[in-house]
N, C-alpha and C. Protein backbone atom coordinates (compact mmCIF):
# COMPACT_ATOMS: atom_id res chain seq x y z
N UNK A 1 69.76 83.55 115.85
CA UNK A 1 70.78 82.53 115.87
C UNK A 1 72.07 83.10 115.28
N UNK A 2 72.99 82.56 115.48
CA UNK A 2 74.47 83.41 115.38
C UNK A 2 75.01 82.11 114.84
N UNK A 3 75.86 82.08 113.16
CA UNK A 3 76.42 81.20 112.69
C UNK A 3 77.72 81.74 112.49
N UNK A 4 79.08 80.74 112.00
CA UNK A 4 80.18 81.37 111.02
C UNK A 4 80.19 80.63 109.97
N UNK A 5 80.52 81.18 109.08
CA UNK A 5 81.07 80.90 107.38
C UNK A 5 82.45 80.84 107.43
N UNK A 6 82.92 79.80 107.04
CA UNK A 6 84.24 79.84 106.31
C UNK A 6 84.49 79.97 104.25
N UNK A 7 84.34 80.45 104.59
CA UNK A 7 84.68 80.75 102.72
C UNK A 7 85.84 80.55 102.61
N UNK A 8 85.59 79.94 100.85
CA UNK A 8 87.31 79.61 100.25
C UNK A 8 87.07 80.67 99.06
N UNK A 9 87.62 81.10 98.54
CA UNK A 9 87.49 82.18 97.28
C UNK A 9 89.19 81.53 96.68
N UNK A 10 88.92 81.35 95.27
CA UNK A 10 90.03 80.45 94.49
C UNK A 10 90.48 81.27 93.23
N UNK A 11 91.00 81.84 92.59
CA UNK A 11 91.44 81.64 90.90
C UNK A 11 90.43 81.00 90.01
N UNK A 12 89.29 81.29 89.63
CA UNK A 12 88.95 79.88 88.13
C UNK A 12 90.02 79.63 87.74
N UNK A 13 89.58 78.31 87.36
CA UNK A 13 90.65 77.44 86.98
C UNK A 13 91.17 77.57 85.37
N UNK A 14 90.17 78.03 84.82
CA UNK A 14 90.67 78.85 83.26
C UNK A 14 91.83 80.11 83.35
N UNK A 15 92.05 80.69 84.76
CA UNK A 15 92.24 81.64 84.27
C UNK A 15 94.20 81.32 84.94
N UNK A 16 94.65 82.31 84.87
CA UNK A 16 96.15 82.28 84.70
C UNK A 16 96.27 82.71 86.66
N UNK A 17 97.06 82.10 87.55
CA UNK A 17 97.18 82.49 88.46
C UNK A 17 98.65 82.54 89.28
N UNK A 18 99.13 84.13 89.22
CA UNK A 18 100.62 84.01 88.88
C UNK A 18 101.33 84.48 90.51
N UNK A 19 100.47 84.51 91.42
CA UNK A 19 101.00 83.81 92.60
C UNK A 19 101.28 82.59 92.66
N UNK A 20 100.50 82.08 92.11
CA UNK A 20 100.53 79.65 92.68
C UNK A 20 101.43 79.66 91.79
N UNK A 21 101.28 80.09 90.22
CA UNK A 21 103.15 79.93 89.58
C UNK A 21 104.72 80.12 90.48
N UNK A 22 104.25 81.53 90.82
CA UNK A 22 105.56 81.98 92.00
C UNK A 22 105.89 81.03 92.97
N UNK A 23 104.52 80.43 93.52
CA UNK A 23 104.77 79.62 94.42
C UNK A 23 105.54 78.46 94.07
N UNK A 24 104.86 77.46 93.37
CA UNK A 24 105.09 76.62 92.48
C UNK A 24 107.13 76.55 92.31
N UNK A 25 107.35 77.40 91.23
CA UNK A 25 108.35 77.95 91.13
C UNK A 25 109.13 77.41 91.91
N UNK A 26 109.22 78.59 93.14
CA UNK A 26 109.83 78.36 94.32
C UNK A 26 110.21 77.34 94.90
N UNK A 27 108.88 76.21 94.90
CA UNK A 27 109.04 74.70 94.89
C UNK A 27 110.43 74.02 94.89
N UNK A 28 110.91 74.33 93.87
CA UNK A 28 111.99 73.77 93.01
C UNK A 28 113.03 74.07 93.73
N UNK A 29 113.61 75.62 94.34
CA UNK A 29 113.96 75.75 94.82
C UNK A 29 114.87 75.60 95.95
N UNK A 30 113.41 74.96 96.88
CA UNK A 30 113.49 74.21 98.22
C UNK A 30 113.22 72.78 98.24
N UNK A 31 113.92 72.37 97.11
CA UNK A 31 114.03 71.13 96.95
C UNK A 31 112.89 70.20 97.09
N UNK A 32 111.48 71.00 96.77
CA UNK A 32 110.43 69.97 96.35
C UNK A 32 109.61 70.37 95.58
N UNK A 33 110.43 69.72 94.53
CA UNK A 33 110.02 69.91 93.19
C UNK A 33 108.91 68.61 92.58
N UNK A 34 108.60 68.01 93.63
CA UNK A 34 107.38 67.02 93.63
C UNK A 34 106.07 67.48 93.70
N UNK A 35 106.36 69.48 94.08
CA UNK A 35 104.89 69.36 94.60
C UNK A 35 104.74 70.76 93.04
N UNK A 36 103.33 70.82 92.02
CA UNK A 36 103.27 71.30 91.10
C UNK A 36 101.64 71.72 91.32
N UNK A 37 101.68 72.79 90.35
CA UNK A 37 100.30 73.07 90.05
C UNK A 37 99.48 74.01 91.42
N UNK A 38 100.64 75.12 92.26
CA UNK A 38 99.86 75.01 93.14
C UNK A 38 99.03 76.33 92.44
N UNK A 39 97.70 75.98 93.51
CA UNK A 39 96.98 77.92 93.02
C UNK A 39 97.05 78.32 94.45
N UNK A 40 96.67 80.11 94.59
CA UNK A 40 96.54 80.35 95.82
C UNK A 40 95.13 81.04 95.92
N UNK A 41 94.66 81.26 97.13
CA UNK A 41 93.38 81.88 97.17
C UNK A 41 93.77 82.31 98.41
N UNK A 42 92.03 82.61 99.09
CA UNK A 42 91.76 83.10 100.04
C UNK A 42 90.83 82.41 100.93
N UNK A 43 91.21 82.87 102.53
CA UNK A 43 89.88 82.01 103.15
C UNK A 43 89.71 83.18 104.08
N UNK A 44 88.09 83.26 104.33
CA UNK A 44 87.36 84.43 105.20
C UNK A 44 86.52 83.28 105.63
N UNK A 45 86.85 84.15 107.19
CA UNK A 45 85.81 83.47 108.16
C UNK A 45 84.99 84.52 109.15
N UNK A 46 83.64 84.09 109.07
CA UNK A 46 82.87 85.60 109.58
C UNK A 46 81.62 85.25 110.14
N UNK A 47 80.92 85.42 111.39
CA UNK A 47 79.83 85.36 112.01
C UNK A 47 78.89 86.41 111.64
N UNK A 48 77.79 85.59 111.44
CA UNK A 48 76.52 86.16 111.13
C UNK A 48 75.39 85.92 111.78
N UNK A 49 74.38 87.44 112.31
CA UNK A 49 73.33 86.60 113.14
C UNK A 49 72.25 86.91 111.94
N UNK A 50 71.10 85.66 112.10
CA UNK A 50 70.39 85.13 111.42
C UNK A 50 69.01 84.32 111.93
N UNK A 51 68.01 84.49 111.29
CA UNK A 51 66.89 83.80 112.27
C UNK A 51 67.09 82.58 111.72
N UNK A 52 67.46 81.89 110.45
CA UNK A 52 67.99 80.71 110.43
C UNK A 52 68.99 80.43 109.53
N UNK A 53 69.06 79.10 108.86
CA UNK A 53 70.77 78.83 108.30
C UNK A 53 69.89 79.52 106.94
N UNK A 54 69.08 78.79 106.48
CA UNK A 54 68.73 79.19 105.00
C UNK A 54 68.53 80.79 104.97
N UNK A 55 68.30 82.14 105.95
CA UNK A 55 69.22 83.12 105.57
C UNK A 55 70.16 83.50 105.69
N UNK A 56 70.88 83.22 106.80
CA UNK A 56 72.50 82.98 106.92
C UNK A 56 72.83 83.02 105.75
N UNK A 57 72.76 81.47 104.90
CA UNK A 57 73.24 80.95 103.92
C UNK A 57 73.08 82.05 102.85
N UNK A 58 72.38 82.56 102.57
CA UNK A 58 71.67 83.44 101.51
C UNK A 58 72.44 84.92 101.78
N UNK A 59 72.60 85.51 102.88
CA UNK A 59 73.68 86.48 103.41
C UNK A 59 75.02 86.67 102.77
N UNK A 60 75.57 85.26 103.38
CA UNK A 60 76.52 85.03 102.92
C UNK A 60 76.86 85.06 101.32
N UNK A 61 76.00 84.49 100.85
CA UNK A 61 76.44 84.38 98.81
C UNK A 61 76.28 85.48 98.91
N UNK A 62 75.27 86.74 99.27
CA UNK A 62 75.22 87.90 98.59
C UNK A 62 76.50 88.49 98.75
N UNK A 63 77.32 88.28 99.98
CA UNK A 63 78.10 89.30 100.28
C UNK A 63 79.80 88.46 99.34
N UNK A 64 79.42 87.23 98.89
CA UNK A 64 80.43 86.81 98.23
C UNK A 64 80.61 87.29 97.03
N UNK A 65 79.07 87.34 96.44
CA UNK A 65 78.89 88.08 95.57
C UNK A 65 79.10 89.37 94.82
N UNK A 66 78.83 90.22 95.75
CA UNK A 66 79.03 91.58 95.90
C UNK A 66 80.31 92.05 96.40
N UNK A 67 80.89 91.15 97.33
CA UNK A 67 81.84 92.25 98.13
C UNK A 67 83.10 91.34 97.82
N UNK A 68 83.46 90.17 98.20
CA UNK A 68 84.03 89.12 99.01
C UNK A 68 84.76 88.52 97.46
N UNK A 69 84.43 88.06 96.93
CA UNK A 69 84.87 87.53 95.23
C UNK A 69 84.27 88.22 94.21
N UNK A 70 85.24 88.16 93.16
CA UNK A 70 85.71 88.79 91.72
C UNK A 70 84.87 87.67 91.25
N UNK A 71 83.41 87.62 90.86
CA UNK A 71 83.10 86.35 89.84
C UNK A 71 83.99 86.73 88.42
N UNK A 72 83.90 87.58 88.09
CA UNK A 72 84.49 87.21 86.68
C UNK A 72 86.20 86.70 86.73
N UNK A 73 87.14 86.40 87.67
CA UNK A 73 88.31 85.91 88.10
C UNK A 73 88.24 84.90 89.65
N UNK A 74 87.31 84.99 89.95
CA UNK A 74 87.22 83.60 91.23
C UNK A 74 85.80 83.17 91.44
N UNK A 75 86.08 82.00 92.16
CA UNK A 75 85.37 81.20 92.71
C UNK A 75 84.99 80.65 93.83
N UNK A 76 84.01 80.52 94.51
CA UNK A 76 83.66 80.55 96.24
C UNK A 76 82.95 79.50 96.60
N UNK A 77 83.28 78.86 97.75
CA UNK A 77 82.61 78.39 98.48
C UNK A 77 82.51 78.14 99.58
N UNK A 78 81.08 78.13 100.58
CA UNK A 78 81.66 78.08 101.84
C UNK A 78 80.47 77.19 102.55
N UNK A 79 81.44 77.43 103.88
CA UNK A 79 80.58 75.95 104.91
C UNK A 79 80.47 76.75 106.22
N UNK A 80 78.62 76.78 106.63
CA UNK A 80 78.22 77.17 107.65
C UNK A 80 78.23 76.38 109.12
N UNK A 81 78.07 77.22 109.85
CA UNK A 81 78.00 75.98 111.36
C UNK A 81 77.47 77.06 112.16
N UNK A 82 76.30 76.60 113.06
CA UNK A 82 75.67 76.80 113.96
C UNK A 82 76.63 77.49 115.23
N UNK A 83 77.00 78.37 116.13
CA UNK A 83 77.79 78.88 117.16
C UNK A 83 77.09 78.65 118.45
C-alpha cells in the first residue's frame, strides 16, 4: 500500500525562534501590526510504501526522529492518508 505524510516540524515553544520574531517584526512594517507571536516551521510531504498504516505510521516517526526534526529544538507532527 502506498501512503503520504504531511509533517509539520515547529520551534518548541520554550525555545527562542528568531525567524517568527523577524517575521513578526516585519508585521509592523506592512501595516499589520495586529498580527503577533508568529513562529515559523516546516512542512514535508512524502510517500511511503507500506503493507499497512500502522507501519507507515511507525516509518514515518522514525525518520522524524532521526532525520527530519531536531527533538532537542522542534516538534512534529503528522497526518497520513491512504493514495
Amino acid at each position: 500500500m502506498k501512503f503520504r505524510a504531511e509533517i509539520d516540524i515547529m520551534p518548541l515553544k520554550a525555545l527562542l525562534d528568531p525567524q517568527g520574531k523577524a517575521v513578526t517584526q516585519s508585521m509592523k512594517n506592512i501595516h499589520l501590526s495586529e498580527i503577533t507571536n508568529v513562529r515559523v516551521g516546516k512542512h514535508i510531504s512524502l510517500e511511503i510504501e507500506a503493507p499497512d498504516k500502522k507501519t507507515a505510521e511507525s516509518k514515518v516517526d522514525e525518520a522524524c526522529k532521526k532525520l527530519l526534526a531536531n527533538q532537542i529544538m522542534e516538534s512534529y507532527v503528522f497526518e497520513l492518508s491512504e493514495l
